[in-house]
N, C-alpha and C. Protein backbone atom coordinates (compact mmCIF):
# COMPACT_ATOMS: atom_id res chain seq x y z
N UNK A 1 49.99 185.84 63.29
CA UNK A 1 49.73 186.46 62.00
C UNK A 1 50.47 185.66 60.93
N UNK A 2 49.55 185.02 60.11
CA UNK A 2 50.10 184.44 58.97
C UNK A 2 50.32 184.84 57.47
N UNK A 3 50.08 186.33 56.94
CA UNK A 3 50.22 187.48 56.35
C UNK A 3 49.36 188.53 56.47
N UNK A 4 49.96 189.85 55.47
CA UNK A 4 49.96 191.40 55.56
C UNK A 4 47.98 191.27 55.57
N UNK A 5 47.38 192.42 56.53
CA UNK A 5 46.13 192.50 56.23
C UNK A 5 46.62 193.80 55.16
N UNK A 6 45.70 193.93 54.32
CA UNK A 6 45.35 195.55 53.31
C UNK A 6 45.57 196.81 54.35
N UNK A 7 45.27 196.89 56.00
CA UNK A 7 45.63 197.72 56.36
C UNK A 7 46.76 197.71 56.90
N UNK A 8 47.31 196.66 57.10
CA UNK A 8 49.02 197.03 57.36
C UNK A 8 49.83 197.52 56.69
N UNK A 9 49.45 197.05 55.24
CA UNK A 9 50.07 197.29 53.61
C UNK A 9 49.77 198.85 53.73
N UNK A 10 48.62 199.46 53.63
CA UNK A 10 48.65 200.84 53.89
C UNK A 10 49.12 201.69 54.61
N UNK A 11 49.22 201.00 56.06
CA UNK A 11 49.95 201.89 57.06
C UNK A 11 51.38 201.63 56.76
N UNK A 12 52.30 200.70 55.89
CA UNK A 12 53.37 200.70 56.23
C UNK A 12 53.83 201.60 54.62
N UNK A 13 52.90 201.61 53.69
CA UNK A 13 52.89 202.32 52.92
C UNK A 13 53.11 204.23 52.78
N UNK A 14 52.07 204.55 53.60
CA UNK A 14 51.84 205.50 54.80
C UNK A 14 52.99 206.01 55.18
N UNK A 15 53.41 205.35 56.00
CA UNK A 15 54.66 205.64 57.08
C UNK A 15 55.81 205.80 56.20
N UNK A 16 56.17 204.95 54.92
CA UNK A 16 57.41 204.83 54.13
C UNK A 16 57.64 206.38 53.52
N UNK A 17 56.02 206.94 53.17
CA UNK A 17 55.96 208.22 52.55
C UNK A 17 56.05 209.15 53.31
N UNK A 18 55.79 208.97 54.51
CA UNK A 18 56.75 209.79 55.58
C UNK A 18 57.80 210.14 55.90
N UNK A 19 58.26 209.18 55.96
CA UNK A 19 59.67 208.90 56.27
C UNK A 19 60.53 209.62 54.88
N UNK A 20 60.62 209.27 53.50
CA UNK A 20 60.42 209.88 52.59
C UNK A 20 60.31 211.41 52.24
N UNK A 21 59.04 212.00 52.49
CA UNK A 21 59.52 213.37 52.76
C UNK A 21 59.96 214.20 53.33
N UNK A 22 60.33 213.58 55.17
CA UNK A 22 61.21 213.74 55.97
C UNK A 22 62.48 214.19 55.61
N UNK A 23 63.41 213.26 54.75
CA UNK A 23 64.62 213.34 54.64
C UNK A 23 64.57 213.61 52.96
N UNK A 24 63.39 214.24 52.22
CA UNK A 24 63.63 215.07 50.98
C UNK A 24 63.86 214.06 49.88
N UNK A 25 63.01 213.04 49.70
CA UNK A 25 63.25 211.77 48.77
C UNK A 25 61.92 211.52 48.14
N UNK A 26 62.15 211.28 46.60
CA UNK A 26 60.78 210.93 45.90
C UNK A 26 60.58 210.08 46.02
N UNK A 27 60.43 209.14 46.48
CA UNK A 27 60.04 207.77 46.57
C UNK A 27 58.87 206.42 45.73
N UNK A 28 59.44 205.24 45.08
CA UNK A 28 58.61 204.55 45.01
C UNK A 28 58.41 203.28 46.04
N UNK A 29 56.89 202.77 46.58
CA UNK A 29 57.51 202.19 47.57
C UNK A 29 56.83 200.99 47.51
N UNK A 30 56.98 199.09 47.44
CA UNK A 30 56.56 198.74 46.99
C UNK A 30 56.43 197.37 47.77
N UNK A 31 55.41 196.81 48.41
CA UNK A 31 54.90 195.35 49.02
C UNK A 31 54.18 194.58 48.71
N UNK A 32 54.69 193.22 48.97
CA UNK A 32 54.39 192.08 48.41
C UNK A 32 54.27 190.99 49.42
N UNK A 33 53.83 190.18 49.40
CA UNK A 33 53.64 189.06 49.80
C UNK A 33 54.51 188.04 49.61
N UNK A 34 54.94 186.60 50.86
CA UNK A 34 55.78 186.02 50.62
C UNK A 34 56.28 185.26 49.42
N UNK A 35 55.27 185.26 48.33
CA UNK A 35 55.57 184.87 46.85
C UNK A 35 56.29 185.79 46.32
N UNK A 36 56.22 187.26 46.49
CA UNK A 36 56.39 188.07 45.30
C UNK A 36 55.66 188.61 44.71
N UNK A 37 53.73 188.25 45.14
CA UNK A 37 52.97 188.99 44.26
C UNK A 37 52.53 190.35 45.01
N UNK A 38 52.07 191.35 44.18
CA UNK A 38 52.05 193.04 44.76
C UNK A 38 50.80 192.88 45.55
N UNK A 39 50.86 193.32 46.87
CA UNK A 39 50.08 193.76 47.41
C UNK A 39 49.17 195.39 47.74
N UNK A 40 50.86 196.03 47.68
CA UNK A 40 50.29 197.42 47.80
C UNK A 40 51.70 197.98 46.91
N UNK A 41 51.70 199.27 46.67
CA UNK A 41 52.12 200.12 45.70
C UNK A 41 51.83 201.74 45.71
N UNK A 42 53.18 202.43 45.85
CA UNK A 42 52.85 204.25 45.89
C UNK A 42 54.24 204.52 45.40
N UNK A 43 53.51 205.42 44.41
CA UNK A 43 54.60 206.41 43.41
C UNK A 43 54.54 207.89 43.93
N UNK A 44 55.26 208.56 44.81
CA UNK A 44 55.13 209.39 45.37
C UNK A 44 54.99 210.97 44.49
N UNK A 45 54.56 212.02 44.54
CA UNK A 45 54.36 213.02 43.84
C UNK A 45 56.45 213.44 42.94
N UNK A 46 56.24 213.73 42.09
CA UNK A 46 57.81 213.98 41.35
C UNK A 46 58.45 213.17 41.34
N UNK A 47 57.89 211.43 41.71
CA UNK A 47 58.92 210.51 42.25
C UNK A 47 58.99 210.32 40.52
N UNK A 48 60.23 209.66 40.25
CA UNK A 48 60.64 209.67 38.42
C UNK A 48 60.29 208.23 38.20
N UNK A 49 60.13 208.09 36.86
CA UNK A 49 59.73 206.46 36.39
C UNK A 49 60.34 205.60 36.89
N UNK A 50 61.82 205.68 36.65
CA UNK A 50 62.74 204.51 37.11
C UNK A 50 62.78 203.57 38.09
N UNK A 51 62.38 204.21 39.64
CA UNK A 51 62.49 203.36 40.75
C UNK A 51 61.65 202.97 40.75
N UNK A 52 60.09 203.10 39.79
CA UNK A 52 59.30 201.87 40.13
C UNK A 52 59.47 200.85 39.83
N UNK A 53 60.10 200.22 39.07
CA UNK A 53 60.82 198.52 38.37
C UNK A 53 61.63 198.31 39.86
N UNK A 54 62.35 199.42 39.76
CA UNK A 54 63.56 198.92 41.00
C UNK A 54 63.28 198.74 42.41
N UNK A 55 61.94 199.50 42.89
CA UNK A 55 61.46 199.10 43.76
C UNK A 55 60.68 197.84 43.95
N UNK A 56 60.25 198.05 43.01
CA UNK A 56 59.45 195.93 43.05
C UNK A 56 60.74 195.28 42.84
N UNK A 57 61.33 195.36 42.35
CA UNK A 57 62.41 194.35 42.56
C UNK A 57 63.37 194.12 43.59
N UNK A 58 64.04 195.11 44.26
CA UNK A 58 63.92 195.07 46.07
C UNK A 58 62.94 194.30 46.78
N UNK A 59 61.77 194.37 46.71
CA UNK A 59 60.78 193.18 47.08
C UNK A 59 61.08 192.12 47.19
N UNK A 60 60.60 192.32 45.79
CA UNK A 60 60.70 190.65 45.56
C UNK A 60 62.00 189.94 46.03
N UNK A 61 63.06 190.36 46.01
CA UNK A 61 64.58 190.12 46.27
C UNK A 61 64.41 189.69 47.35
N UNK A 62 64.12 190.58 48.29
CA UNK A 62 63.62 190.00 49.85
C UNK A 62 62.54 189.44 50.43
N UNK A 63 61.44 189.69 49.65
CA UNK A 63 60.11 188.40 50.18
C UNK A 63 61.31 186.68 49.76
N UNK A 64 61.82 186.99 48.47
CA UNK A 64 61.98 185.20 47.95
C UNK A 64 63.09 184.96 48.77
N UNK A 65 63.78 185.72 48.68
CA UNK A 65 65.27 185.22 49.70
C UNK A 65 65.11 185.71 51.09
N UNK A 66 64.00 186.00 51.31
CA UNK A 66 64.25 186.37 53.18
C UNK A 66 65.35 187.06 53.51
N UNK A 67 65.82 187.88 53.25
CA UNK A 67 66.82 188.67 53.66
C UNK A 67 66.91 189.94 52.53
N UNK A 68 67.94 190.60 53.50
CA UNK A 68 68.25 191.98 52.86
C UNK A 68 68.49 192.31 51.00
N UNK A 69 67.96 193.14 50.47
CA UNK A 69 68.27 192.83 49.28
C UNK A 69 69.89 193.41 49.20
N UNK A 70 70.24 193.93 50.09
CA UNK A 70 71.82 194.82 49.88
C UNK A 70 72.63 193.59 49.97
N UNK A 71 72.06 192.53 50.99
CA UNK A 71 73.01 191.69 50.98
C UNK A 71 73.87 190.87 50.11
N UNK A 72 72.97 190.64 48.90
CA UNK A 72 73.11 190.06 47.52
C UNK A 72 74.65 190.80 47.11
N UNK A 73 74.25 192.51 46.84
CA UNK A 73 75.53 193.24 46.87
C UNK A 73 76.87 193.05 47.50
N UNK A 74 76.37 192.65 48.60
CA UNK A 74 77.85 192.70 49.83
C UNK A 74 78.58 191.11 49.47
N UNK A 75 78.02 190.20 48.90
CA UNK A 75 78.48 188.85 48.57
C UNK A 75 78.48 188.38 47.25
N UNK A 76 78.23 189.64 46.48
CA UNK A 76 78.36 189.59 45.21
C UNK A 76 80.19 190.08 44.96
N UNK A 77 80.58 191.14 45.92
CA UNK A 77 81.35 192.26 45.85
C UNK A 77 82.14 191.22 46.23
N UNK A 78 82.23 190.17 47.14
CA UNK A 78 83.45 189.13 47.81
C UNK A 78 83.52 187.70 46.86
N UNK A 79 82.36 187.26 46.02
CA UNK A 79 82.44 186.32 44.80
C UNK A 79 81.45 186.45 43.79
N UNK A 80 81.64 186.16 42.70
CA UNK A 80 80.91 186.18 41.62
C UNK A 80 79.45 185.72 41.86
N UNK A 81 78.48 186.16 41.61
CA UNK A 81 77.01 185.53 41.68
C UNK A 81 76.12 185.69 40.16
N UNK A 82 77.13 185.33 39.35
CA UNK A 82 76.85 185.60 37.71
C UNK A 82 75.55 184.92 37.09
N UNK A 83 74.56 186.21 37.23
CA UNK A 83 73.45 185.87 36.81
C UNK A 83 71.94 185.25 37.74
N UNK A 84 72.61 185.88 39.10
CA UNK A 84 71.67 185.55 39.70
C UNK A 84 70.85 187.18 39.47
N UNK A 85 70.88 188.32 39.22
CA UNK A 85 70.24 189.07 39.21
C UNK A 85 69.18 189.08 38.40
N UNK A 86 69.28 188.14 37.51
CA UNK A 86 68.45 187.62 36.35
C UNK A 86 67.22 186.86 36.53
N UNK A 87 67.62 186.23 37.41
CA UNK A 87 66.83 185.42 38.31
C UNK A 87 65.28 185.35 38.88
N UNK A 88 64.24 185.18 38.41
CA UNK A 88 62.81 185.28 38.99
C UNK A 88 62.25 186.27 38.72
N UNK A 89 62.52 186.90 37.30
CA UNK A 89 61.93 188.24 36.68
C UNK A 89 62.66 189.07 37.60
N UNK A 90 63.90 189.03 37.77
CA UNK A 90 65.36 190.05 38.04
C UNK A 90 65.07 190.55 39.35
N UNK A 91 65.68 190.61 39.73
CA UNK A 91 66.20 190.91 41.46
C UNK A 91 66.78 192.03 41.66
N UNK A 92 66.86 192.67 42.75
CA UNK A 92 68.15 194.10 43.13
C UNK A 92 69.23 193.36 44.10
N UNK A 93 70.45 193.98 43.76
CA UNK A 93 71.46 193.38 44.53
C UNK A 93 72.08 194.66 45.24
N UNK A 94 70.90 196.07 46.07
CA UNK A 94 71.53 196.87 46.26
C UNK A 94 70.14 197.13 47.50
N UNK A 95 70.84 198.29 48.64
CA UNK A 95 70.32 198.32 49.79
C UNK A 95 68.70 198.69 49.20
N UNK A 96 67.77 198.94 50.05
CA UNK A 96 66.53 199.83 50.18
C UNK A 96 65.22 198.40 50.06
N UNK A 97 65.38 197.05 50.23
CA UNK A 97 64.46 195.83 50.33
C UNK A 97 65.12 195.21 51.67
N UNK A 98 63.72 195.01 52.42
CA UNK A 98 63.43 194.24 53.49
C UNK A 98 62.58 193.16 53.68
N UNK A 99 62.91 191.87 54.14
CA UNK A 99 61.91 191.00 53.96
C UNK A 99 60.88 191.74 55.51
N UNK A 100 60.00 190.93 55.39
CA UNK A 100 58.63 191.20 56.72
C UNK A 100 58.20 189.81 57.20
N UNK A 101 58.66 189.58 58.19
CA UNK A 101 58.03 188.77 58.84
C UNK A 101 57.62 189.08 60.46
N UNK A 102 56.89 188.17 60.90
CA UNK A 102 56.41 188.44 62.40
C UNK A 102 56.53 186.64 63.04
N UNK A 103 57.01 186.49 64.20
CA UNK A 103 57.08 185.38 64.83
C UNK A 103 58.38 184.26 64.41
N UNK A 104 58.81 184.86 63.21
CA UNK A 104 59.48 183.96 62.26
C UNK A 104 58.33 183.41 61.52
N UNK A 105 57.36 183.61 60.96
CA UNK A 105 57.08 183.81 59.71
C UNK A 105 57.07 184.38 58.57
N UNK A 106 57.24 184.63 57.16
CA UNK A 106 57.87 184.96 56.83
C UNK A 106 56.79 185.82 55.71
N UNK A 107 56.27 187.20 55.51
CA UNK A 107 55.27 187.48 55.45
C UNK A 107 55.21 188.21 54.30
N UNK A 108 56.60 188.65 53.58
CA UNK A 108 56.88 189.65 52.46
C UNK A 108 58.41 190.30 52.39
N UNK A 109 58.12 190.82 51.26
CA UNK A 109 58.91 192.16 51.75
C UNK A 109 58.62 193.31 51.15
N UNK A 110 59.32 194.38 51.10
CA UNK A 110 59.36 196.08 50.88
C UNK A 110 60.17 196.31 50.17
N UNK A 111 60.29 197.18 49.02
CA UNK A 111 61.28 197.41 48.56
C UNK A 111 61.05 199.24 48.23
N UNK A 112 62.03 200.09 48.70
CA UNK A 112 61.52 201.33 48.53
C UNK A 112 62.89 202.20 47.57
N UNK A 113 62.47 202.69 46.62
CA UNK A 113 63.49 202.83 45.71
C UNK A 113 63.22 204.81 45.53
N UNK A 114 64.87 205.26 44.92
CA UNK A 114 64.35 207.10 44.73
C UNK A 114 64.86 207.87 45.41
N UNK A 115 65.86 207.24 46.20
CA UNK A 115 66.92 208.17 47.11
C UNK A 115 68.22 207.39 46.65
N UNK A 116 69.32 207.84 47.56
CA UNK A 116 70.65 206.68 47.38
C UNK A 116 69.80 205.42 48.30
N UNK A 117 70.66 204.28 48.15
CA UNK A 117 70.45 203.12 48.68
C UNK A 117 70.38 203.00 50.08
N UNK A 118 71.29 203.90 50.65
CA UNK A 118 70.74 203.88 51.94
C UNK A 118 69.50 204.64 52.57
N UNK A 119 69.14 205.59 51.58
CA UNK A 119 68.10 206.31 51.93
C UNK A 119 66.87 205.77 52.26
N UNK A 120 66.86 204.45 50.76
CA UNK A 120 65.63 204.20 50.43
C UNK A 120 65.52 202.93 51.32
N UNK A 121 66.64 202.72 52.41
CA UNK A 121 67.08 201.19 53.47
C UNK A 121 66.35 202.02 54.60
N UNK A 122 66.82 203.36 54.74
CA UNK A 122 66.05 204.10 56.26
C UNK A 122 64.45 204.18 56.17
N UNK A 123 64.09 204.55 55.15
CA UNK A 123 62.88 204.75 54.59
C UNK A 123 61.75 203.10 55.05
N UNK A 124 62.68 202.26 53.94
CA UNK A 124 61.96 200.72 54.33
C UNK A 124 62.11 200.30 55.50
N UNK A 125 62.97 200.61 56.49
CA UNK A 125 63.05 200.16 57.79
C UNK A 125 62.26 200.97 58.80
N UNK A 126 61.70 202.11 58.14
CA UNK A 126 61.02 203.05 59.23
C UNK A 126 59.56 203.02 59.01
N UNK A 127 59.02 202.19 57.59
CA UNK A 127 57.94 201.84 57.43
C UNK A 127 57.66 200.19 58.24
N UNK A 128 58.35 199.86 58.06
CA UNK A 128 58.36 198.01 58.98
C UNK A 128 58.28 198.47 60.55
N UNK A 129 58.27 199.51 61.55
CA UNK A 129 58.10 199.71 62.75
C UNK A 129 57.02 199.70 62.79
N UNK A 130 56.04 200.15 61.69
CA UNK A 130 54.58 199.97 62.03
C UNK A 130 54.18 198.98 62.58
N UNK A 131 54.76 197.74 62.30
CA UNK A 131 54.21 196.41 62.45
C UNK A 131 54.80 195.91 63.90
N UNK A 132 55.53 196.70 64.81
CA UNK A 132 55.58 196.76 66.13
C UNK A 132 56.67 195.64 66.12
């Protein structure tokens, strides 16, 4: 698999909003492709304006850098990274973005925003099981 089909994007979409009302969270939840551009997109019922910016930007954070978007946070917190949040039409430097890949390719990521940070990390990680 060399990227997301439209129905994976849905089912992992799907599943995120599950997961989501499971543990009592409005959720916005948001995938992209290994560039950064949107593939799929859900603003969950009462979910509030805000986390939709912040959820694409979890994404993108982790489709471009392949890794966790929290991580940015955790090595921000041990040295200065002044102005990288700025960076590629702005980034998140806080948990709830996962990159997606399969085989070690490197296929996207998720960014699910609207709970605390770890909420919206259980949420994105319980939508990525879809993909086995």
């Amino acid at each position: 698999m060399n990227h997301l089909t439209s129905q994976q994007v849905k089912n992992m979409l799907l599943r995120a909003e599950e997961k989501a009302a499971e543990i009592n969270v409005f959720a916005s939840i948001c995938i992209v492709d290994a560039g950064g551009h949107l593939l799929g997109f859900s603003r969950m019922d009462n979910a509030a304006p805000g986390p939709v910016e912040v959820s694409q930007r979890k994404a993108v954070t982790s489709a471009l850098f392949r890794r966790e978007s929290g991580a940015f946070g955790k090595v921000a917190r041990e040295r200065p990274l002044t102005g990288i949040e700025l960076s590629n039409g702005g980034l998140a430097l806080f948990n709830g973005g996962l990159p997606i890949s399969c085989q070690g390719i490197a296929l996207g990521g998720i960014g699910v925003a609207g709970g605390t940070a770890d909420e919206d990390l259980e949420i994105a990680r319980y939508a990525l099981e879809v993909l086995g």
